[in-house]
C-alpha atoms as a PDB file:
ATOM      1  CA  UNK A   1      12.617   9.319 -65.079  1.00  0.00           C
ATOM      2  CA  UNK A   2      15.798   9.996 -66.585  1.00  0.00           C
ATOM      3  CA  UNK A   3      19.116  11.076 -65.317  1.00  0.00           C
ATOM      4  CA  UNK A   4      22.824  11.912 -67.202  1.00  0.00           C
ATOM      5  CA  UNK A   5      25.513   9.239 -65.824  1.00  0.00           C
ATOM      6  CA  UNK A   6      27.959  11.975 -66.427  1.00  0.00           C
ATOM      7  CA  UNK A   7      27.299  15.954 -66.624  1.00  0.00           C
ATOM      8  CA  UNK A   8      26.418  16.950 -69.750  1.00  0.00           C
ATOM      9  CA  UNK A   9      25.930  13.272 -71.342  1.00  0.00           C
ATOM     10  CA  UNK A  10      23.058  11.785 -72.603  1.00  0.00           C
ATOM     11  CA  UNK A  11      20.163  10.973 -70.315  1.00  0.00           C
ATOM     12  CA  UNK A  12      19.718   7.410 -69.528  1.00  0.00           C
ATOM     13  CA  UNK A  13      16.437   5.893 -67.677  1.00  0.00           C
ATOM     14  CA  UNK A  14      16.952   5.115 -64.025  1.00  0.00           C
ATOM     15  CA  UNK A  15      16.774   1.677 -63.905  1.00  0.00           C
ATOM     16  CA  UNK A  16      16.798  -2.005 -61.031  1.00  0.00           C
ATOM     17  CA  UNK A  17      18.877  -4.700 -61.524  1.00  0.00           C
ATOM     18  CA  UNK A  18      18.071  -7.919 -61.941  1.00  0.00           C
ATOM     19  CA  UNK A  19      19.139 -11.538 -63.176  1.00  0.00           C
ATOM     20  CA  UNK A  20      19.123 -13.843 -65.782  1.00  0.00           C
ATOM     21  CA  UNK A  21      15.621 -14.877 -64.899  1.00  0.00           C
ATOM     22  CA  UNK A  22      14.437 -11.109 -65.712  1.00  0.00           C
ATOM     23  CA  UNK A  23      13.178 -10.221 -68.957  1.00  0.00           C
ATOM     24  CA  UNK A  24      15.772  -7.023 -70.347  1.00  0.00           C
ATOM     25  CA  UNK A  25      13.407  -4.250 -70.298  1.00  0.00           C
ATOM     26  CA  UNK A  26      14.527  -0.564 -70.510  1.00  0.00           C
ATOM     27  CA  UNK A  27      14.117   0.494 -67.241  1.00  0.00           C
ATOM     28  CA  UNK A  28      15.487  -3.119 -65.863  1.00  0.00           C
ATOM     29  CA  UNK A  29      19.015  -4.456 -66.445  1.00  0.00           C
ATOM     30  CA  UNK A  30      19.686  -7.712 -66.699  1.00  0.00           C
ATOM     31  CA  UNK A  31      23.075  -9.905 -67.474  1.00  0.00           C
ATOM     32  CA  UNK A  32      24.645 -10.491 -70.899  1.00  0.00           C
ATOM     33  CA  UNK A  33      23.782 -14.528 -71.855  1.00  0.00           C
ATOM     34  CA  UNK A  34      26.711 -16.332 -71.706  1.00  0.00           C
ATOM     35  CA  UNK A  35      26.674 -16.468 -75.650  1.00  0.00           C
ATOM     36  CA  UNK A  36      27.254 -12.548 -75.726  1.00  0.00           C
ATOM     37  CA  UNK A  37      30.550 -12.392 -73.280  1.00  0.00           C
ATOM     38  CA  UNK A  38      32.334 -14.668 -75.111  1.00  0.00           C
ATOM     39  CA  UNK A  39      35.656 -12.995 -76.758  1.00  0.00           C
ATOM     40  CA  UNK A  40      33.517  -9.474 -75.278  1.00  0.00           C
ATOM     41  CA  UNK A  41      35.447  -8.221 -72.438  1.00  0.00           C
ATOM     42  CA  UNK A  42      32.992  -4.946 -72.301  1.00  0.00           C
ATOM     43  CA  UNK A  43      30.366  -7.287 -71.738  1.00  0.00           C
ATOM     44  CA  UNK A  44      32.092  -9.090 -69.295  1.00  0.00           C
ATOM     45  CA  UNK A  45      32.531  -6.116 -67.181  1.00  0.00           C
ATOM     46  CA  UNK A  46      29.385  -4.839 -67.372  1.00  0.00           C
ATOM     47  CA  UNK A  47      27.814  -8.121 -66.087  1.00  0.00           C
ATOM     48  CA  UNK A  48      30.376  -7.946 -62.864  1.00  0.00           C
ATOM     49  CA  UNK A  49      29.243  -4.459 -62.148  1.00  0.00           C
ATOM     50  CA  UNK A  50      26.027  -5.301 -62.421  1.00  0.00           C
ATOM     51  CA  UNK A  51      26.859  -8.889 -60.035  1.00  0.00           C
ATOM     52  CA  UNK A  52      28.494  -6.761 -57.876  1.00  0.00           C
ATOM     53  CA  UNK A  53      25.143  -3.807 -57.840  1.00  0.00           C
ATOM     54  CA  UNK A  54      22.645  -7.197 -57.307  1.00  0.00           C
ATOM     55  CA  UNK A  55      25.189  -7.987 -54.220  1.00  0.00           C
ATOM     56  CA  UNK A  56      24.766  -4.483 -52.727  1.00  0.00           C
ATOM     57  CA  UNK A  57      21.126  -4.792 -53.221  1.00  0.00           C
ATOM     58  CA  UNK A  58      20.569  -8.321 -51.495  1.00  0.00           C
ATOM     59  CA  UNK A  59      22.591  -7.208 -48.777  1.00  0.00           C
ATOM     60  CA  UNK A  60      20.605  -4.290 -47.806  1.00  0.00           C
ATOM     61  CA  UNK A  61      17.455  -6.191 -48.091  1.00  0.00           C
ATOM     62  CA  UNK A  62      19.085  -8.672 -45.465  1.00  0.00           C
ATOM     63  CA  UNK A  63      20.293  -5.461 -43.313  1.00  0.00           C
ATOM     64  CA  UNK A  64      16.764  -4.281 -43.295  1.00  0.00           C
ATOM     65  CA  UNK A  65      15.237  -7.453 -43.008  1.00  0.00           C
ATOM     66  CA  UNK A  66      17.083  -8.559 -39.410  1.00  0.00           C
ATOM     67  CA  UNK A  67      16.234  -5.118 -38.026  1.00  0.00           C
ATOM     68  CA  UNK A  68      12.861  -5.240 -39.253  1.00  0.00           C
ATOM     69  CA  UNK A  69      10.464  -8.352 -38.972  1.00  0.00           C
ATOM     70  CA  UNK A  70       8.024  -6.929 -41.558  1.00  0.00           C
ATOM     71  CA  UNK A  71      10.387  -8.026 -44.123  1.00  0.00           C
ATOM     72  CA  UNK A  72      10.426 -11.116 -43.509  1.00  0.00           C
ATOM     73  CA  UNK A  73       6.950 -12.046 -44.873  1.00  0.00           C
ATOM     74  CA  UNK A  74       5.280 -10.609 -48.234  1.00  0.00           C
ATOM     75  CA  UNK A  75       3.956  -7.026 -47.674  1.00  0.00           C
ATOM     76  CA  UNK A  76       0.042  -6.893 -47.829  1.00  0.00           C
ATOM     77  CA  UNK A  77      -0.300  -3.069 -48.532  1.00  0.00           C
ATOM     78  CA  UNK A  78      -1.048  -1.124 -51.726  1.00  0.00           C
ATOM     79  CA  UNK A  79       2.601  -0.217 -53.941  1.00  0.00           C
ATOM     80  CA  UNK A  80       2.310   3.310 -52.599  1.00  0.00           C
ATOM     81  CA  UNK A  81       2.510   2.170 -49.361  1.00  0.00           C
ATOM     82  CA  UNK A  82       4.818  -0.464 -49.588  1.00  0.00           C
ATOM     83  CA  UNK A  83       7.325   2.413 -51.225  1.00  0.00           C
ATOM     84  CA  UNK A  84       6.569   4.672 -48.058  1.00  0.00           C
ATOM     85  CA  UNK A  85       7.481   1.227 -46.053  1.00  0.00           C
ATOM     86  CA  UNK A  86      10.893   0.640 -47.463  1.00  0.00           C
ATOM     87  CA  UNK A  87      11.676   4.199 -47.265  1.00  0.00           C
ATOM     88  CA  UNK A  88      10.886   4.796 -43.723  1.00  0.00           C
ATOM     89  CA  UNK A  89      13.305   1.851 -42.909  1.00  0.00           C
ATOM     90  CA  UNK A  90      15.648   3.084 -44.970  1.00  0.00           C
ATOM     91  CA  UNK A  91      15.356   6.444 -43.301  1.00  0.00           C
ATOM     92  CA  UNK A  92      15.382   4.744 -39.837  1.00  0.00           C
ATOM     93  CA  UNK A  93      18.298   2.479 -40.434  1.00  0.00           C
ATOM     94  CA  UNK A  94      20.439   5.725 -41.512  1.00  0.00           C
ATOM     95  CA  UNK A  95      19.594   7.665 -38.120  1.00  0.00           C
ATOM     96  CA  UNK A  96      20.654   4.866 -36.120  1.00  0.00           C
ATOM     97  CA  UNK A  97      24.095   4.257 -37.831  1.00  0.00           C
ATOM     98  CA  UNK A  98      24.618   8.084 -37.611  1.00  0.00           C
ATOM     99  CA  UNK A  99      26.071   7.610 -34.158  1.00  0.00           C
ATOM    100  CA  UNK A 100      23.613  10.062 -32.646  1.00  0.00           C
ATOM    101  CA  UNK A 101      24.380  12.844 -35.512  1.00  0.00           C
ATOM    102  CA  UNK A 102      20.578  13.176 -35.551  1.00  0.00           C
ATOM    103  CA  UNK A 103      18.401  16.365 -35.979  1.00  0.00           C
ATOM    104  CA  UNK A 104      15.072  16.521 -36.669  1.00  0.00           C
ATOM    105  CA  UNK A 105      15.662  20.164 -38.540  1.00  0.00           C
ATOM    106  CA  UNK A 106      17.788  17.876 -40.355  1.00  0.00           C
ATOM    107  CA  UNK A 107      16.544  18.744 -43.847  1.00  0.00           C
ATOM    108  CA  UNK A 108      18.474  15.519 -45.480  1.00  0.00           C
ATOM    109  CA  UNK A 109      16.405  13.191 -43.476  1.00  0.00           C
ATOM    110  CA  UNK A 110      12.830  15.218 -43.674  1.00  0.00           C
ATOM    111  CA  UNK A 111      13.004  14.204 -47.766  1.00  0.00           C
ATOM    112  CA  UNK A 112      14.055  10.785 -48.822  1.00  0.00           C
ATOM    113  CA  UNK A 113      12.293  11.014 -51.997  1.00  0.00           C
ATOM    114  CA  UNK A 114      13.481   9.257 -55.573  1.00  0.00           C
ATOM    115  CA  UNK A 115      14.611   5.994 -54.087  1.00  0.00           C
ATOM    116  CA  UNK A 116      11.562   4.598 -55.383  1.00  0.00           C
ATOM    117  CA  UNK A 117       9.014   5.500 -58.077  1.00  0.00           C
ATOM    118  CA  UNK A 118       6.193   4.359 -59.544  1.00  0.00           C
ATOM    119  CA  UNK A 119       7.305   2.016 -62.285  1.00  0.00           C
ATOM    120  CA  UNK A 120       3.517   0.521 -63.297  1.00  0.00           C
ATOM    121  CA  UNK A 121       3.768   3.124 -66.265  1.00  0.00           C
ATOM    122  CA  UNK A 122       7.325   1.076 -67.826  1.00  0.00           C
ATOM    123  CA  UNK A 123       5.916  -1.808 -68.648  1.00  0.00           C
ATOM    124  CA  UNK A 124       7.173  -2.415 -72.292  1.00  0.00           C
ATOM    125  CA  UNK A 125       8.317  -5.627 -73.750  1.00  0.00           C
ATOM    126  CA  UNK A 126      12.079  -6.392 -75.018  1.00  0.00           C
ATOM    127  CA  UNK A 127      12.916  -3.578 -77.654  1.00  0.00           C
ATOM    128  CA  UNK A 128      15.626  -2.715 -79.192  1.00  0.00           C
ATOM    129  CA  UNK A 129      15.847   0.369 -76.837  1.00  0.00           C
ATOM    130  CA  UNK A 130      16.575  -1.333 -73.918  1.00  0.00           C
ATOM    131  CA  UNK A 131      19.209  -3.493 -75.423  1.00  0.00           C
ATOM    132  CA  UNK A 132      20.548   0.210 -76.156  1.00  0.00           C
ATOM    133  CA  UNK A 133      20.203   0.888 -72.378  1.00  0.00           C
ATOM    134  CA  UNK A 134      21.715  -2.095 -71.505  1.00  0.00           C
ATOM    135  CA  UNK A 135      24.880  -0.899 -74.043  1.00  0.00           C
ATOM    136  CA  UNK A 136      24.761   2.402 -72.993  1.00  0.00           C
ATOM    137  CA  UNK A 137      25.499   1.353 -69.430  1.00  0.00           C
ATOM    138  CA  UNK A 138      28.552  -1.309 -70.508  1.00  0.00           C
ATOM    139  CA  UNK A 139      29.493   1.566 -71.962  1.00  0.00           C
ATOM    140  CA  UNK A 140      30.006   4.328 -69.371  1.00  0.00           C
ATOM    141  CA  UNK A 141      31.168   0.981 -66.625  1.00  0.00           C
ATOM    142  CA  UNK A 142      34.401   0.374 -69.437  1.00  0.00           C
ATOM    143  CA  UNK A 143      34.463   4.295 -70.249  1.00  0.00           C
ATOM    144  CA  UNK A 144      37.457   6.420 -68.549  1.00  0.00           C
ATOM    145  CA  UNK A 145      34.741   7.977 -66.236  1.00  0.00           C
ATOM    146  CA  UNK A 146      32.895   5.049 -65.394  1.00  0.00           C
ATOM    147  CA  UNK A 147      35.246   1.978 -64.810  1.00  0.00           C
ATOM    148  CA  UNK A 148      36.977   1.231 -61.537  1.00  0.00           C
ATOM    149  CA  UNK A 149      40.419   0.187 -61.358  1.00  0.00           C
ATOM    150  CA  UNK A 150      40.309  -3.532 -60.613  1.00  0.00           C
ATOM    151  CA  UNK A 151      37.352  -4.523 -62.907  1.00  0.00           C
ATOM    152  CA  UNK A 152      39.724  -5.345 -65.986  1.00  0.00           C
ATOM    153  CA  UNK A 153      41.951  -7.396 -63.567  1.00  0.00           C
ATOM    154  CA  UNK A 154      38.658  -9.584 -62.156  1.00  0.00           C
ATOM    155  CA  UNK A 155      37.195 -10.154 -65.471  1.00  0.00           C
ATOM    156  CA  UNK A 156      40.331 -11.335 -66.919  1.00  0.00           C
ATOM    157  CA  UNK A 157      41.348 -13.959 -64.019  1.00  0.00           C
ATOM    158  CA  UNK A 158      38.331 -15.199 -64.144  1.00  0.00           C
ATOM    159  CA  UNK A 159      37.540 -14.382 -60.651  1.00  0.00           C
ATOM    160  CA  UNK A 160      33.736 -14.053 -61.399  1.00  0.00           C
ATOM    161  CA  UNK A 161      32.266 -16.580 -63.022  1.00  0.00           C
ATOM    162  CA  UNK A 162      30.063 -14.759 -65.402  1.00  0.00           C
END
């Protein structure tokens, strides 16, 4: 699946984040090696925004995991169902932080679909297209469109040690 980052721009595969212990693939991103940020400051921010997307990530599963127990252990179900697992919570978590906004006519809630696909058909191993990926991202996170104001300022104190 791909998507434009911007209207009108290229399309760009939907992709997870990961770490350094992740292989770059196209539709996984993974940090620059410390080798590659030196004297690079695009590089430098795209690994941040990327720190800062793992962050988000963890902290969800956490969120999910202390309202859920079923998280806490590995899931023993088929992918398909493991997707419709993660969902649901996802789903249920959002209706109970909606401070009793909920409707079951609701069409919003009725489809949470896209959050996660089927990724068995991505397996590829490190090409030079996902290196583009990867550069296509730093590129729209140091773009006009893309950046966020304080990113420059973190990357060059050397707040983040990446």
């Amino acid at each position: 699946m791909h998507a434009a980052l911007v209207e009108g721009g290229e399309k760009l595969p939907l992709v997870i984040v990961g770490d350094e212990a992740f292989p770059l693939k196209p539709y996984l991103l993974r940090p620059y090696s410390r080798q590659n940020i030196e004297g690079n400051e695009a590089n430098k921010v795209f690994n941040y925004r990327l720190s800062r997307a793992r962050r988000v990530s963890e902290n969800v599963f956490g969120i999910l995991s202390a309202g859920w127990r079923i998280f806490l252990r590995h899931l023993q179900v088929q992918p398909e169902m493991a997707d419709n697992i993660i969902t649901s919570a996802c789903c249920l978590h959002n209706m109970l932080c909606a401070n009793n906004d909920f409707e079951l006519a609701n069409k919003d809630l009725n489809s949470c679909e896209g959050g996660l696909t089927n990724l068995a058909g991505l397996r590829q191993n490190y090409t030079q297209y996902a290196s583009n990926v990867r550069d296509k991202y730093r590129d729209y996170f140091v773009s006009d469109v893309g950046s966020v104001p304080w990113q420059l300022e973190r990357v060059r104190r050397g707040r983040q040690n990446i």
